[in-house]
PDB file of N, CA and C in Angstrom:
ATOM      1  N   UNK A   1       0.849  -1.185   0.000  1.00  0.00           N
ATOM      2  CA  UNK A   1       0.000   0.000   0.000  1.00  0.00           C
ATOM      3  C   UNK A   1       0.891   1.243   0.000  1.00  0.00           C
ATOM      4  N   UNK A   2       0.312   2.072  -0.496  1.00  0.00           N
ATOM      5  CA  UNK A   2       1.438   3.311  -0.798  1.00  0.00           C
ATOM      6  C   UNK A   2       1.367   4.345   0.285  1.00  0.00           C
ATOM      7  N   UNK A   3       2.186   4.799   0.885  1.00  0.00           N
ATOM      8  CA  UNK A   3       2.060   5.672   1.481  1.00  0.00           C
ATOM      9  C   UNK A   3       1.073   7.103   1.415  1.00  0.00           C
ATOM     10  N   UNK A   4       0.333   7.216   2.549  1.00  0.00           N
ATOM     11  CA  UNK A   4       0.036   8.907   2.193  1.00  0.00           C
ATOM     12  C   UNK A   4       0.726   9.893   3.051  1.00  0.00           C
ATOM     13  N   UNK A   5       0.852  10.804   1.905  1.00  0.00           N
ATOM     14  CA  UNK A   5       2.041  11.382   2.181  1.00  0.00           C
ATOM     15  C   UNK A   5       0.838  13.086   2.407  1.00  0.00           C
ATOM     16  N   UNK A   6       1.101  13.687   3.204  1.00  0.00           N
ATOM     17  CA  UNK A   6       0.174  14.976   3.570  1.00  0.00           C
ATOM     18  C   UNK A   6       0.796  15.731   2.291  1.00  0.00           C
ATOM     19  N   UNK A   7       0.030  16.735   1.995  1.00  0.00           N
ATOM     20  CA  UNK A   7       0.145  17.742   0.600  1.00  0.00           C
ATOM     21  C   UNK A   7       1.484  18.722   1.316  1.00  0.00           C
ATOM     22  N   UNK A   8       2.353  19.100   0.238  1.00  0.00           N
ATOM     23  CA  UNK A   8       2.977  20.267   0.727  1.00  0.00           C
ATOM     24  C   UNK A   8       2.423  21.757   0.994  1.00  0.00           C
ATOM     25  N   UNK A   9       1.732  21.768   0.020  1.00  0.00           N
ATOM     26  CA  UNK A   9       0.689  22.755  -0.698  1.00  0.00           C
ATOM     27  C   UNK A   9      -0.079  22.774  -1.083  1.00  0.00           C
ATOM     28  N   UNK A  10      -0.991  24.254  -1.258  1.00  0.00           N
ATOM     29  CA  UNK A  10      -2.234  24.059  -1.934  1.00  0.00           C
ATOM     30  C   UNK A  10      -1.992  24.722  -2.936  1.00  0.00           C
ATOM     31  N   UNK A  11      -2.868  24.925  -4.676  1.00  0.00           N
ATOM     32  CA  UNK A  11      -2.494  25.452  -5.226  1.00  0.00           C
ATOM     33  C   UNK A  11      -3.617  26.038  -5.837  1.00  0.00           C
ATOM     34  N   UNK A  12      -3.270  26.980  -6.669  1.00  0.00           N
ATOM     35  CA  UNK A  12      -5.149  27.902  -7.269  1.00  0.00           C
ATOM     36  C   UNK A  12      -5.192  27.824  -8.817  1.00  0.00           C
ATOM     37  N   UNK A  13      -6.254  27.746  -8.886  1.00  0.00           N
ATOM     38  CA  UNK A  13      -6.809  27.947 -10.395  1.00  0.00           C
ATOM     39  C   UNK A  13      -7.281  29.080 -10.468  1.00  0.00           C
ATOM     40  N   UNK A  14      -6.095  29.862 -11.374  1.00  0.00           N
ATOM     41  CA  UNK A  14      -6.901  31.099 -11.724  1.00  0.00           C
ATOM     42  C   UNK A  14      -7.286  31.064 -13.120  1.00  0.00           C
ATOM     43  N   UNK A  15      -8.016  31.855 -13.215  1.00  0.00           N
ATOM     44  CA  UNK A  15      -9.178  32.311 -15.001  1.00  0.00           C
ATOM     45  C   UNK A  15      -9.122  33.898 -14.774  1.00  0.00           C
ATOM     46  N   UNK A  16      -8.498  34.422 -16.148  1.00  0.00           N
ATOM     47  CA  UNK A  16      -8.910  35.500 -16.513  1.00  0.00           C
ATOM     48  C   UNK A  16      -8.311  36.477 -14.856  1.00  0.00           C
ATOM     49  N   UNK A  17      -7.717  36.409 -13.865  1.00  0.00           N
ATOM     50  CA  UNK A  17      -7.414  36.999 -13.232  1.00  0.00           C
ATOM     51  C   UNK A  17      -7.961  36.861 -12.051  1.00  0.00           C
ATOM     52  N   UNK A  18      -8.834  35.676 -11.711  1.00  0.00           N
ATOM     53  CA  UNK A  18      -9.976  35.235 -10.729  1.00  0.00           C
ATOM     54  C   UNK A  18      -9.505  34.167 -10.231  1.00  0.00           C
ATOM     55  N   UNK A  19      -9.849  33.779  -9.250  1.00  0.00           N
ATOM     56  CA  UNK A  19      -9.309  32.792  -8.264  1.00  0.00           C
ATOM     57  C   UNK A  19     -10.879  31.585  -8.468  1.00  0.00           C
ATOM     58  N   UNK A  20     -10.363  30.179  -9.164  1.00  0.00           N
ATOM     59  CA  UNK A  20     -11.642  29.425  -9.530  1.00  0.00           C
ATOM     60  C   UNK A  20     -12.017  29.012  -8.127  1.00  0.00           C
ATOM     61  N   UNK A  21     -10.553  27.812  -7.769  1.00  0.00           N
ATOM     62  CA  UNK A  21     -10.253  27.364  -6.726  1.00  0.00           C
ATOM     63  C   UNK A  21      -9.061  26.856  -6.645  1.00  0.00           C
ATOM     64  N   UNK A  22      -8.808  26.586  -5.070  1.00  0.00           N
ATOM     65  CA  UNK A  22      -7.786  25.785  -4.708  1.00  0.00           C
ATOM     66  C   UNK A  22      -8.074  24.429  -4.918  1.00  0.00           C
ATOM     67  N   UNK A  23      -6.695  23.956  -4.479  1.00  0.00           N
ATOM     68  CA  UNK A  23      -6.702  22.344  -4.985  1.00  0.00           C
ATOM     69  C   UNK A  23      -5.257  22.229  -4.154  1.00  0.00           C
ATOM     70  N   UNK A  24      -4.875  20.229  -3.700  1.00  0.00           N
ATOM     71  CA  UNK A  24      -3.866  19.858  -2.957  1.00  0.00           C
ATOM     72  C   UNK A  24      -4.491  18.394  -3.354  1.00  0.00           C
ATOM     73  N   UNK A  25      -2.840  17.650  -3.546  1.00  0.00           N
ATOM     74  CA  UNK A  25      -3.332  16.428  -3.612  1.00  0.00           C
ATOM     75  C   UNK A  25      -2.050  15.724  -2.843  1.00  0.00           C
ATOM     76  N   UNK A  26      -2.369  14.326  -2.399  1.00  0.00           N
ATOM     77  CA  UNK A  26      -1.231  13.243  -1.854  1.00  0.00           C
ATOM     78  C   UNK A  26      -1.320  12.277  -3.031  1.00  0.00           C
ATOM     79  N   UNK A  27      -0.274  11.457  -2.950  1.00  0.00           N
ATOM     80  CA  UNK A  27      -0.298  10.231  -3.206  1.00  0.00           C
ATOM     81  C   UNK A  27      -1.648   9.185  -3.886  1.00  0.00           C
ATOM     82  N   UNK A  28      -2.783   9.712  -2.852  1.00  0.00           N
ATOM     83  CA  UNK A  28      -4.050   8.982  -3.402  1.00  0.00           C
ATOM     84  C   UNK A  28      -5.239   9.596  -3.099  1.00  0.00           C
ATOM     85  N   UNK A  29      -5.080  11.002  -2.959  1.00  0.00           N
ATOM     86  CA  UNK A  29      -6.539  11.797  -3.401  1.00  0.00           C
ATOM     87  C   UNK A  29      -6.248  13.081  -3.729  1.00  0.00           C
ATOM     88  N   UNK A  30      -6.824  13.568  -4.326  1.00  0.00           N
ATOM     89  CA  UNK A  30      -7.162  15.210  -5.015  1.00  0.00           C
ATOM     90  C   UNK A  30      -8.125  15.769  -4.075  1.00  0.00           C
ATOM     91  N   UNK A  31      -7.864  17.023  -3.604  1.00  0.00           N
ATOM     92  CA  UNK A  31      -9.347  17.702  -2.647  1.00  0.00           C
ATOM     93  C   UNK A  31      -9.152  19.020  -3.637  1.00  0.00           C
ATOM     94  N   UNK A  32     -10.519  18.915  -4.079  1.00  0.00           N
ATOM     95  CA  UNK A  32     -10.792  20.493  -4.836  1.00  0.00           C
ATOM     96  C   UNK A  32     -11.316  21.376  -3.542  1.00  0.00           C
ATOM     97  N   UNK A  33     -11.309  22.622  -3.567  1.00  0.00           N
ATOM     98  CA  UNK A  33     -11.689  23.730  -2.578  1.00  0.00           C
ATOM     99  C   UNK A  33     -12.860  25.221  -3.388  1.00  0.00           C
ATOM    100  N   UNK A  34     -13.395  25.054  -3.428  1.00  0.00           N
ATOM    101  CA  UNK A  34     -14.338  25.982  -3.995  1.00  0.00           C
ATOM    102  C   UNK A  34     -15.440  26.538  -3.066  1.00  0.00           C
ATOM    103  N   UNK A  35     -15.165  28.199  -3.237  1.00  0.00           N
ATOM    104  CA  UNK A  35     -15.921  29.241  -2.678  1.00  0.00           C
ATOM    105  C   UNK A  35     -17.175  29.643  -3.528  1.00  0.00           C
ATOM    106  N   UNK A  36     -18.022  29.206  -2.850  1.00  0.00           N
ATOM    107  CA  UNK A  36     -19.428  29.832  -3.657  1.00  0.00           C
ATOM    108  C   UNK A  36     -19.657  30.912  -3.042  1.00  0.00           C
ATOM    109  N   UNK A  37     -20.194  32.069  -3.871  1.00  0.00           N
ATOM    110  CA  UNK A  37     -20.383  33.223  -4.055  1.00  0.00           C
ATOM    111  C   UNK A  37     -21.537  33.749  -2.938  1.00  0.00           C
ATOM    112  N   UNK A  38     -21.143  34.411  -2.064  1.00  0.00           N
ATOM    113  CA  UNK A  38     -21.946  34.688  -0.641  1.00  0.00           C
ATOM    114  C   UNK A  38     -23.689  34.789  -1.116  1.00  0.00           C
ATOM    115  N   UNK A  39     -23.778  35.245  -2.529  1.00  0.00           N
ATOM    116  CA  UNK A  39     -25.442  35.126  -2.833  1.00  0.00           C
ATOM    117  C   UNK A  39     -25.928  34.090  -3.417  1.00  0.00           C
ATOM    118  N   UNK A  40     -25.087  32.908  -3.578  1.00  0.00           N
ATOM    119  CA  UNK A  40     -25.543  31.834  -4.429  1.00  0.00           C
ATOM    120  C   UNK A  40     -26.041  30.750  -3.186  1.00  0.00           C
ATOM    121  N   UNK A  41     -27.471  30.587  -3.160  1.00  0.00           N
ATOM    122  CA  UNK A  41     -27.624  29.232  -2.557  1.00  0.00           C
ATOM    123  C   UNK A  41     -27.119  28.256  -2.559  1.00  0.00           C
ATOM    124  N   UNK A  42     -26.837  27.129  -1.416  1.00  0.00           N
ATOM    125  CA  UNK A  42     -26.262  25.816  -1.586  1.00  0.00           C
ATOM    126  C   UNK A  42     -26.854  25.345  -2.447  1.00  0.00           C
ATOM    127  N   UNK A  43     -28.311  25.192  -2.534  1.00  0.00           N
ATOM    128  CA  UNK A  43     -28.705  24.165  -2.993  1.00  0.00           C
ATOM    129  C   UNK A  43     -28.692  24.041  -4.635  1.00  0.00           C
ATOM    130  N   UNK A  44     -28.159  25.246  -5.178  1.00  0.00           N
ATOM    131  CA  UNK A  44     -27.748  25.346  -6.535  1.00  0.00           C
ATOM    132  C   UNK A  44     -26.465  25.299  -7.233  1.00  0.00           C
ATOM    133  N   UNK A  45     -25.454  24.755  -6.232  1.00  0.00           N
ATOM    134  CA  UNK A  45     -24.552  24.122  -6.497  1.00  0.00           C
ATOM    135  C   UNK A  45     -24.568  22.731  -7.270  1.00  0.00           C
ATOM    136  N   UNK A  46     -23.991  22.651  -8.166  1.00  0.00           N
ATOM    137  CA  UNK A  46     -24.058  21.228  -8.907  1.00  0.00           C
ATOM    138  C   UNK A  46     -22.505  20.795  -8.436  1.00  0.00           C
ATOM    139  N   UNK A  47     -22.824  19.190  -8.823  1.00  0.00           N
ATOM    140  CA  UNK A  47     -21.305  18.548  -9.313  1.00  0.00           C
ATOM    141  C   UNK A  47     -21.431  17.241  -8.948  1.00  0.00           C
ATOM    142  N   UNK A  48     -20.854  16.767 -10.086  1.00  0.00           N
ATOM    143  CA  UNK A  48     -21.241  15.224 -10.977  1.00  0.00           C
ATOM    144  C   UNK A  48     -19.584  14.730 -11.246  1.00  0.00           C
ATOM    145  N   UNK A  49     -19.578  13.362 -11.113  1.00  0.00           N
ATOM    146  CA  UNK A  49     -18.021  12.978 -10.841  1.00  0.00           C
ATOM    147  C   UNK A  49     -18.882  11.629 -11.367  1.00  0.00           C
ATOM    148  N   UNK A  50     -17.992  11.538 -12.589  1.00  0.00           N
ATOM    149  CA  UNK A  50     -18.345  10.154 -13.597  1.00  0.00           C
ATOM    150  C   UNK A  50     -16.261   9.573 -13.483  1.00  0.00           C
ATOM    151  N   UNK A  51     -16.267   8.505 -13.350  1.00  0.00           N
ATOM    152  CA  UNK A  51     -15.177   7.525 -13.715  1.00  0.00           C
ATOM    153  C   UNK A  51     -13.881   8.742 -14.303  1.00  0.00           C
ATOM    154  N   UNK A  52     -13.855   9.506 -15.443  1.00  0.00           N
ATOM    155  CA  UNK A  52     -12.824  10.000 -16.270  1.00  0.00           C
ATOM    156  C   UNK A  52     -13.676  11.380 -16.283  1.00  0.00           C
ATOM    157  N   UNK A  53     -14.219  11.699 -15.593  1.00  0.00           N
ATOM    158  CA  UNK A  53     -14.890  13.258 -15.667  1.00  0.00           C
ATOM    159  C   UNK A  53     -15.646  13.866 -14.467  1.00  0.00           C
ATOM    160  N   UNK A  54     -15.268  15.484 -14.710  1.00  0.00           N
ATOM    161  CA  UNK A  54     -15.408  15.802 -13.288  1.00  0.00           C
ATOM    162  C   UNK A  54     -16.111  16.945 -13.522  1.00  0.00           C
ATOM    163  N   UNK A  55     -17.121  17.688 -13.275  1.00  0.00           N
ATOM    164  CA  UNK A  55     -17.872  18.672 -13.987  1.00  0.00           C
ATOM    165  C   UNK A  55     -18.172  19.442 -12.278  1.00  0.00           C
ATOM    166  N   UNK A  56     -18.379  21.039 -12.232  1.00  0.00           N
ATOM    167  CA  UNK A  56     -18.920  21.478 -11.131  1.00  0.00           C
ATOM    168  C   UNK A  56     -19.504  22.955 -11.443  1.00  0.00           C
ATOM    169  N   UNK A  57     -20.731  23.268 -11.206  1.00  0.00           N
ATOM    170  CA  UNK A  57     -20.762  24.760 -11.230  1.00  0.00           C
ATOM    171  C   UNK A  57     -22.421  25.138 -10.777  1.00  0.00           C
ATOM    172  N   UNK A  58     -23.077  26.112 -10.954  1.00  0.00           N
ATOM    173  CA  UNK A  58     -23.897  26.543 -10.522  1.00  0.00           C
ATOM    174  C   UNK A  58     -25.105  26.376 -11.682  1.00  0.00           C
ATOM    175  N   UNK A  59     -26.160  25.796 -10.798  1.00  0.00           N
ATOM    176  CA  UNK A  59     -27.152  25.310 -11.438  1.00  0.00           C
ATOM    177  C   UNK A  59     -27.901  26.505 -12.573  1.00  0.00           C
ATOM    178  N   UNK A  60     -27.705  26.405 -14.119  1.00  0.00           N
ATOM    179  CA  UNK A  60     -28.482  27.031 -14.831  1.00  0.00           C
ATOM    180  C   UNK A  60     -27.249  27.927 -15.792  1.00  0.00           C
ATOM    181  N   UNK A  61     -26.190  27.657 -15.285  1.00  0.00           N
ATOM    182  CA  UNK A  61     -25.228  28.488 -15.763  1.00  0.00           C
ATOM    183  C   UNK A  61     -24.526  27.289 -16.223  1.00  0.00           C
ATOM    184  N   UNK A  62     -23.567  27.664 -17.361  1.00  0.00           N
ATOM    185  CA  UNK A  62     -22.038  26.884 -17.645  1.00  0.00           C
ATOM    186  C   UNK A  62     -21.359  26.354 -16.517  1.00  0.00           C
ATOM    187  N   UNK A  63     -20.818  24.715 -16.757  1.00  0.00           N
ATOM    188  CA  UNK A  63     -19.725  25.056 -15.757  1.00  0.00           C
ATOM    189  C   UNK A  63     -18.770  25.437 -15.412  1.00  0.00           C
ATOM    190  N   UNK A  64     -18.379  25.942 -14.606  1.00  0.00           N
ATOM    191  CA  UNK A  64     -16.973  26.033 -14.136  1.00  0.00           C
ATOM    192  C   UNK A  64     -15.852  25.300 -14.350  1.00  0.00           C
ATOM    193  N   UNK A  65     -15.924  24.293 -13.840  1.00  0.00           N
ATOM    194  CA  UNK A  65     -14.912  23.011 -14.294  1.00  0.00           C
ATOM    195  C   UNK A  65     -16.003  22.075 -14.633  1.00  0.00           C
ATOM    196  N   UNK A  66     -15.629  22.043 -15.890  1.00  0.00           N
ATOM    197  CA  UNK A  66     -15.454  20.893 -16.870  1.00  0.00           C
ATOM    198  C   UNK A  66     -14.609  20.239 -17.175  1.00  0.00           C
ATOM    199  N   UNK A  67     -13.816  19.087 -16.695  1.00  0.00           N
ATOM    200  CA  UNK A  67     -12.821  18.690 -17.172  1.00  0.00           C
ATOM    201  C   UNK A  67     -12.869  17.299 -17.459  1.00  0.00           C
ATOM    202  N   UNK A  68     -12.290  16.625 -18.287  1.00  0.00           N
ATOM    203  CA  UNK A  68     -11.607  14.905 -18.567  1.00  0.00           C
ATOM    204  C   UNK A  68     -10.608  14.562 -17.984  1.00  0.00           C
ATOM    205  N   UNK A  69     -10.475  13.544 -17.337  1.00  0.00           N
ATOM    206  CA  UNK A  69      -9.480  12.938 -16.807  1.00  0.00           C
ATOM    207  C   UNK A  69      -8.208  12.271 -17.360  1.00  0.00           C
ATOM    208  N   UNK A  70      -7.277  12.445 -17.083  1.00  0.00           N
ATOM    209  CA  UNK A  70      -6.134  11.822 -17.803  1.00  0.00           C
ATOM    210  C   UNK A  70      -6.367  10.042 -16.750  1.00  0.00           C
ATOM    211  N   UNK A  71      -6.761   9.967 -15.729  1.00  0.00           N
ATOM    212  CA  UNK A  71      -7.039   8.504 -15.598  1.00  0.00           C
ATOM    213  C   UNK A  71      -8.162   7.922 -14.636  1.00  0.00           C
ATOM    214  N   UNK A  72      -8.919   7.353 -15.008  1.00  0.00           N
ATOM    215  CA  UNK A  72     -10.226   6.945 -13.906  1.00  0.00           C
ATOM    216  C   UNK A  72     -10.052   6.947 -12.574  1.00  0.00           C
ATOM    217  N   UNK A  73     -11.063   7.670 -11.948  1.00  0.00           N
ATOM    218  CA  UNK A  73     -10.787   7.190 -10.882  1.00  0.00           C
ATOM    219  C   UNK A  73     -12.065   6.816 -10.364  1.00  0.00           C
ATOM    220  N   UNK A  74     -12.054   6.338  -8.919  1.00  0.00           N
ATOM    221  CA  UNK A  74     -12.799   5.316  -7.953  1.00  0.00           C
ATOM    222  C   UNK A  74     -13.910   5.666  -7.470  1.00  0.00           C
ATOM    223  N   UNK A  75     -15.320   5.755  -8.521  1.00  0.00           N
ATOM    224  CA  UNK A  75     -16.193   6.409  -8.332  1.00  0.00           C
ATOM    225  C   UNK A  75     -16.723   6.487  -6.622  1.00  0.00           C
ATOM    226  N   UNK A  76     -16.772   4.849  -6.177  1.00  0.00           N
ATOM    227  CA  UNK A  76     -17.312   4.789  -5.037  1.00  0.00           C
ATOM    228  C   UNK A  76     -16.620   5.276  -3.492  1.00  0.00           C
ATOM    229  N   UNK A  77     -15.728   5.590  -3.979  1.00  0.00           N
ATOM    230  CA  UNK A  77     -14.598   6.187  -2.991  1.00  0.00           C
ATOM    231  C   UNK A  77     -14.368   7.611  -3.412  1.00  0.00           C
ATOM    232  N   UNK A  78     -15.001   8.022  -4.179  1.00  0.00           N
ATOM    233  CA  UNK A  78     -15.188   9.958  -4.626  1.00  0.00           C
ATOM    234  C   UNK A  78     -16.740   9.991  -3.724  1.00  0.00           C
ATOM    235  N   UNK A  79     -16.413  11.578  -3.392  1.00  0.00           N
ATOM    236  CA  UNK A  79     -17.541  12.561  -2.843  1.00  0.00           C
ATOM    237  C   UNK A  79     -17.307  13.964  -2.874  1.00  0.00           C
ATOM    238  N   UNK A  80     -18.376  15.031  -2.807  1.00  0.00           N
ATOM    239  CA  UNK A  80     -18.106  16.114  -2.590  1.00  0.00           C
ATOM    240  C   UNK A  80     -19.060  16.381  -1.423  1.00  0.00           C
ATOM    241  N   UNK A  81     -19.123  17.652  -0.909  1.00  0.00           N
ATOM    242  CA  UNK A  81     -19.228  17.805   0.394  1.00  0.00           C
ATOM    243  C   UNK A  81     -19.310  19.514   0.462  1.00  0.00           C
ATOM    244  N   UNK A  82     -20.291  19.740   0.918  1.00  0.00           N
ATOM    245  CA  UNK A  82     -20.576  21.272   1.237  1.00  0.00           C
ATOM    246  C   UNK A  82     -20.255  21.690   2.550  1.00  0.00           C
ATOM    247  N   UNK A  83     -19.078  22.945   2.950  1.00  0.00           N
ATOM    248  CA  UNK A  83     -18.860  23.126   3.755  1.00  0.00           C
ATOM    249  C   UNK A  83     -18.626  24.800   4.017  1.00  0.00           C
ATOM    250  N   UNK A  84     -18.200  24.932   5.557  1.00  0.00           N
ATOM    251  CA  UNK A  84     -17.846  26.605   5.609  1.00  0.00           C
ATOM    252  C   UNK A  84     -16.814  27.039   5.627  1.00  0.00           C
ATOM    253  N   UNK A  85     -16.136  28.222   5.135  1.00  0.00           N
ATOM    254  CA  UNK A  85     -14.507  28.491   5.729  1.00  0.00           C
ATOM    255  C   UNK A  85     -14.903  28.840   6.839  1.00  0.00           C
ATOM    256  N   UNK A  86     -13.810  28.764   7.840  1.00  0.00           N
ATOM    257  CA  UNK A  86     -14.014  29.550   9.321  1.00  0.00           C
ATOM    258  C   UNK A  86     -12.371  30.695   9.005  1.00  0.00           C
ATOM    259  N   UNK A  87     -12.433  31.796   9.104  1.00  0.00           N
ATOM    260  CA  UNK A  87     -11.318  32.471   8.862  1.00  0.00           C
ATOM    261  C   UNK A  87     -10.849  32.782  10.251  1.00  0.00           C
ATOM    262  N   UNK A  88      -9.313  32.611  10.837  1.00  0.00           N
ATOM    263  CA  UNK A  88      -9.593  33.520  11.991  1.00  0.00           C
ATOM    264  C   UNK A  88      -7.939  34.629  11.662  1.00  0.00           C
ATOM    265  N   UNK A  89      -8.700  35.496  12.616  1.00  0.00           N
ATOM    266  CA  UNK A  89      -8.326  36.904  12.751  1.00  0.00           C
ATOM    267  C   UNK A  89      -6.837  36.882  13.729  1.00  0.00           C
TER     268      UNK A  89
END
């Protein structure tokens, strides 16, 4: 079994001068990090994770990430997960 090894870093996707999201991966998972927009409801968040494709964005609009995978991964062992930042001061 391969080691997991903690991320060194996190890193950002920027577009056009905008911050999409962060992202950090080990050895054997990818964690995407995405800030929804203080007026956008949860519940209009999308995102769909097929075998070799990973799609995420706001219901009614284009997505955001759209992407193909360079290699399958483990559908039943993928999730996403709605959460809060806590910032502190």
């Amino acid at each position: 079994m391969a080691e997991k090894l903690a991320p060194e870093k996190s890193h950002s996707y920027i577009h056009n001068g905008q911050k999409v999201f962060d992202w950090d991966q080990t050895l054997e998972e990818v964690n995407i990090y995405i800030e929804l927009p203080a007026n956008i409801p949860k519940k209009l968040f999308h995102c769909k994770i097929d075998p070799k494709h990973v799609e995420v964005g706001i219901k009614g609009n284009p997505p955001y990430l759209n992407h193909e995978l360079a290699f399958p991964m483990k559908i039943d062992c993928s999730f996403w997960t709605l959460g809060a930042y806590i910032y502190a001061k």
